[in-house]
Protein backbone atom coordinates (compact mmCIF):
# COMPACT_ATOMS: atom_id res chain seq x y z
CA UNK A 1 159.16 90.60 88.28
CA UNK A 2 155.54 91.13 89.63
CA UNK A 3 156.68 94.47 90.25
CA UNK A 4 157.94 95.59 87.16
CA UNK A 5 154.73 94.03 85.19
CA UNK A 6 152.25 95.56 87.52
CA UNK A 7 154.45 99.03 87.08
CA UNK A 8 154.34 98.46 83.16
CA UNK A 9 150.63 98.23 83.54
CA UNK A 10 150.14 101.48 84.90
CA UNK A 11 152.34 102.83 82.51
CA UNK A 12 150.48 101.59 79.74
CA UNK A 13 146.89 102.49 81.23
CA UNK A 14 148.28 106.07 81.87
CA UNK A 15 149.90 106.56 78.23
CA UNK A 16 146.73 105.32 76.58
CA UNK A 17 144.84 107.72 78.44
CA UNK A 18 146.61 110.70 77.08
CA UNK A 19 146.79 109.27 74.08
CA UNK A 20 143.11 108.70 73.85
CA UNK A 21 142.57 111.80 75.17
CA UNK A 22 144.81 114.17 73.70
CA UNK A 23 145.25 112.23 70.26
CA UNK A 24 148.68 110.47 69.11
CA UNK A 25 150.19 113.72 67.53
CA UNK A 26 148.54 116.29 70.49
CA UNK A 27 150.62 114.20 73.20
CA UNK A 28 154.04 115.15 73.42
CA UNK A 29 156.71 113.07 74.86
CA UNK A 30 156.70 115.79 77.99
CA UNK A 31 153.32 115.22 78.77
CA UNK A 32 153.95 111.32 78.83
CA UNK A 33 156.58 112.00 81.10
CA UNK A 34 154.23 113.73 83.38
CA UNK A 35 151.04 110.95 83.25
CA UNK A 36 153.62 108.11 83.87
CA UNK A 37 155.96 109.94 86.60
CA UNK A 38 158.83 108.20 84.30
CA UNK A 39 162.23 109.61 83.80
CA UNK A 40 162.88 110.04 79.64
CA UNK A 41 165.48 107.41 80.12
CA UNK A 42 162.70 104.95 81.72
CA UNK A 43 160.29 105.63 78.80
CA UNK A 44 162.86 105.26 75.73
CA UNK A 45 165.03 102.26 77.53
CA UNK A 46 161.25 100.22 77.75
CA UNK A 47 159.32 101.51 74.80
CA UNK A 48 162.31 102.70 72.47
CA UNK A 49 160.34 105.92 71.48
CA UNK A 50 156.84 107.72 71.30
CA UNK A 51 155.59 105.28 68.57
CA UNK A 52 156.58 101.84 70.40
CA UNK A 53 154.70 103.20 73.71
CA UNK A 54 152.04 104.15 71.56
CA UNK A 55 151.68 100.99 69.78
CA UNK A 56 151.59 99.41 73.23
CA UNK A 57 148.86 101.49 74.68
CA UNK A 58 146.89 100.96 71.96
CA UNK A 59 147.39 96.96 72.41
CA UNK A 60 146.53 97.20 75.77
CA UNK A 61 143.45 99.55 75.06
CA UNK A 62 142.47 97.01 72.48
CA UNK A 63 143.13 94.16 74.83
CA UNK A 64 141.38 95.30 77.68
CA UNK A 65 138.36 95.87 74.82
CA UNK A 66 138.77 92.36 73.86
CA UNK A 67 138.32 91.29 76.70
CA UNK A 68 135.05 92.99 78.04
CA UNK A 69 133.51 91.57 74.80
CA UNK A 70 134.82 88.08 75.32
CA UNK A 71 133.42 87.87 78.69
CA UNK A 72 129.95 89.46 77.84
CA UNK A 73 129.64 87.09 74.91
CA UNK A 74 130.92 83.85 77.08
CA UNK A 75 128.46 84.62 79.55
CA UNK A 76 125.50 85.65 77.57
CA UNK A 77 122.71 82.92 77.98
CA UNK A 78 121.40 84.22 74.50
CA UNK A 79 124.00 85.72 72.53
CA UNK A 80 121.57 88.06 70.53
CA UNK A 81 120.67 89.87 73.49
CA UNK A 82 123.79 90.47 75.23
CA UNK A 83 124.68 92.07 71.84
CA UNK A 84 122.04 94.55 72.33
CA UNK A 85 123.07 95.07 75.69
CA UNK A 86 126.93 96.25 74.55
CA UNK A 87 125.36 98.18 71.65
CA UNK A 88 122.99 100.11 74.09
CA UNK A 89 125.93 100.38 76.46
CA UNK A 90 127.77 101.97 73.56
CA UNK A 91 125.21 104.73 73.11
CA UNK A 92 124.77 105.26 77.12
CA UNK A 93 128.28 105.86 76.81
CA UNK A 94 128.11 108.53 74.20
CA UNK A 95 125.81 110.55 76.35
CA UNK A 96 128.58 110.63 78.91
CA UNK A 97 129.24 114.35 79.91
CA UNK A 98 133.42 113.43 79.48
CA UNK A 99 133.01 110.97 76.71
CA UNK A 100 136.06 110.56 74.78
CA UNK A 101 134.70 108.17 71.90
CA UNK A 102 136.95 104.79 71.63
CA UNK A 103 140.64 104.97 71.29
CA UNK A 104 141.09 102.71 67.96
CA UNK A 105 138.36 104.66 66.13
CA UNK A 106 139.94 107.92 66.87
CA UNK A 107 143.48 106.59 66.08
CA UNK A 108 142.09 105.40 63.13
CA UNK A 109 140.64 108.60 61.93
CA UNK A 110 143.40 110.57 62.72
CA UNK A 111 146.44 108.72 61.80
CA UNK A 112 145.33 109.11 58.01
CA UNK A 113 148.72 110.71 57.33
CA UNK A 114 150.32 107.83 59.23
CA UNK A 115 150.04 104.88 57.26
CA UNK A 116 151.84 102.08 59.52
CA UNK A 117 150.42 103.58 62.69
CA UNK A 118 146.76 103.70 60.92
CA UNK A 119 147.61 100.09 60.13
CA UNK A 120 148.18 99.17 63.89
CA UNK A 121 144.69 100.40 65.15
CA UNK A 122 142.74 99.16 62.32
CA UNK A 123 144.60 95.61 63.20
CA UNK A 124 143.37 95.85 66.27
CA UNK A 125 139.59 96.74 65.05
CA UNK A 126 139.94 93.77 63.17
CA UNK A 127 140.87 91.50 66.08
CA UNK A 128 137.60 92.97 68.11
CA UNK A 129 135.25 91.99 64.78
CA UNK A 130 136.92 88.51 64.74
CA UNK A 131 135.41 87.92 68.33
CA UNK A 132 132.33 88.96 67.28
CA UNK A 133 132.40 86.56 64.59
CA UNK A 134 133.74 83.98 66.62
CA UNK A 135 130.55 83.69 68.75
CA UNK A 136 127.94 84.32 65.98
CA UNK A 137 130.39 81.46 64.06
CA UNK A 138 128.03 79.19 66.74
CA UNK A 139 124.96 80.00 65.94
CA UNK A 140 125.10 81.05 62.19
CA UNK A 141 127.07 80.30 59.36
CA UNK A 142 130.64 81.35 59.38
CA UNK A 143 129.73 83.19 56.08
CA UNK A 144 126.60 84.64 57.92
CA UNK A 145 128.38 85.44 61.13
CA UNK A 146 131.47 87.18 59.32
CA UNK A 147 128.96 89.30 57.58
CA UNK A 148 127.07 90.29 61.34
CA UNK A 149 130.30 90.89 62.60
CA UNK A 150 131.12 93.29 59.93
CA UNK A 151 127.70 94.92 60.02
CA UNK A 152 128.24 95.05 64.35
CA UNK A 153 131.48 97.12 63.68
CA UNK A 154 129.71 99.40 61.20
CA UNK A 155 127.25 100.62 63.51
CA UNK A 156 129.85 100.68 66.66
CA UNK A 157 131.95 103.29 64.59
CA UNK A 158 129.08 105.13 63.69
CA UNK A 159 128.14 105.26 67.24
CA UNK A 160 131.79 106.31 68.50
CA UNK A 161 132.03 108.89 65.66
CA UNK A 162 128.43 110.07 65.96
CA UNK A 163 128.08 110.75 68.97
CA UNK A 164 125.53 112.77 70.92
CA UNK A 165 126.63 115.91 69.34
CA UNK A 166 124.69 115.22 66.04
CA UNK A 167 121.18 113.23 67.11
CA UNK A 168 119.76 111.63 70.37
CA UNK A 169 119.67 108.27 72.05
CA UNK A 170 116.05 107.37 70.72
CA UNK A 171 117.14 108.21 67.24
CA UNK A 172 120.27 106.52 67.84
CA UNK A 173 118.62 103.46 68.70
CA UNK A 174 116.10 103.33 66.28
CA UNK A 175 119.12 103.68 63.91
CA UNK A 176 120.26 100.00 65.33
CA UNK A 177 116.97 99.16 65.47
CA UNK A 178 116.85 99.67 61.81
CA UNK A 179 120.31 98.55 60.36
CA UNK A 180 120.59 95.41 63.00
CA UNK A 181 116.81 94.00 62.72
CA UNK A 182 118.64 90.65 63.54
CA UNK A 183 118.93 91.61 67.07
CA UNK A 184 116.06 91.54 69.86
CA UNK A 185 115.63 95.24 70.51
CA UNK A 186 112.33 95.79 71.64
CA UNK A 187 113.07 93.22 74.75
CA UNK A 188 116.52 94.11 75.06
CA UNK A 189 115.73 98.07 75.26
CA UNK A 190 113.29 97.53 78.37
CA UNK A 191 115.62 96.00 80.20
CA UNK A 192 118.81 98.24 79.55
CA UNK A 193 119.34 101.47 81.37
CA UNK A 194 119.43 103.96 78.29
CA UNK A 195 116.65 106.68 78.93
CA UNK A 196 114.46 107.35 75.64
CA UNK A 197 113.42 110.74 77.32
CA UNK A 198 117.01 112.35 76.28
């Protein structure tokens, strides 16, 4: 059973690469076939078609994102500044010479003419902005913290969408500086590894 979890794993993590990659309607079922090493029958028997493997990658995409947030946040002696931290790692990441934005905002985006998919990724959106307001929930009112939370999620899709392409990390930061004046920048941006100069 270890086996067949660990290979379903893989599976997933090399679907939702192509899938974040490629987009949803840009990855054929042939080019699955050839990212996995799976036989058709392999990929239909366990995901039924390309829309149930999709809808798992993008679980396990949004899982794994879950995740990284959770642990920052649970380990963050002040929550404010490890905020700033994944914010500024955000817009590091932009500036990344391969940088493929995030998977659920891209799904999003593109699945316009795919209502139920669409659905799916903004679920999962919503599940990341619910942790967020979990751990504000501690510290500020739940009212307060839902409406952080929302404002967090504004500025992370406007950071995945964006992008490097259109402005530069100083102006990108001064644009969180500027719609997040909540957060401890100024401290917070000499300790991160973003590099104003760019």
């Amino acid at each position: 059973m270890a086996r067949a979890q660990f290979e379903k794993h893989q599976v997933l993590k090399n679907s939702s690469d192509a899938f974040w990659r490629l987009g949803y309607n840009a990855t054929s079922m042939q080019v699955i076939f050839e990212k996995t090493g799976l036989k058709p029958g392999s990929v239909y028997l366990a995901f039924g078609n390309k829309e149930g493997l999709f809808k798992e990658a993008l679980n396990y995409y949004a899982q794994q994102s879950i995740a990284r947030v959770t642990s920052s946040l649970e380990e963050a002696n002040v929550l404010e500044e490890s905020i700033c931290l994944i914010l500024l790692g955000f817009v590091d990441d932009a500036f990344e010479q391969n940088y493929c934005s995030c998977f659920l905002v891209k799904s999003q985006l593109e699945l316009s003419g795919a209502p139920d998919l669409q659905a799916y990724a903004i679920a999962h959106l919503r599940d990341i902005e619910s942790v967020y307001a979990h751990f504000l929930g501690k510290k500020y009112s739940m009212e307060d913290a839902k409406i952080k939370a929302t404002s967090l999620m504004m500025h992370i899709f406007g950071i995945r969408v964006y992008g490097y392409h259109q402005t530069t990390k100083s102006q990108m930061i001064a644009g969180l500086q500027s719609g997040l004046p909540w957060l401890p920048w100024e401290r917070m941006i000499s300790q991160s590894r973003i590099d104003n100069a760019h």
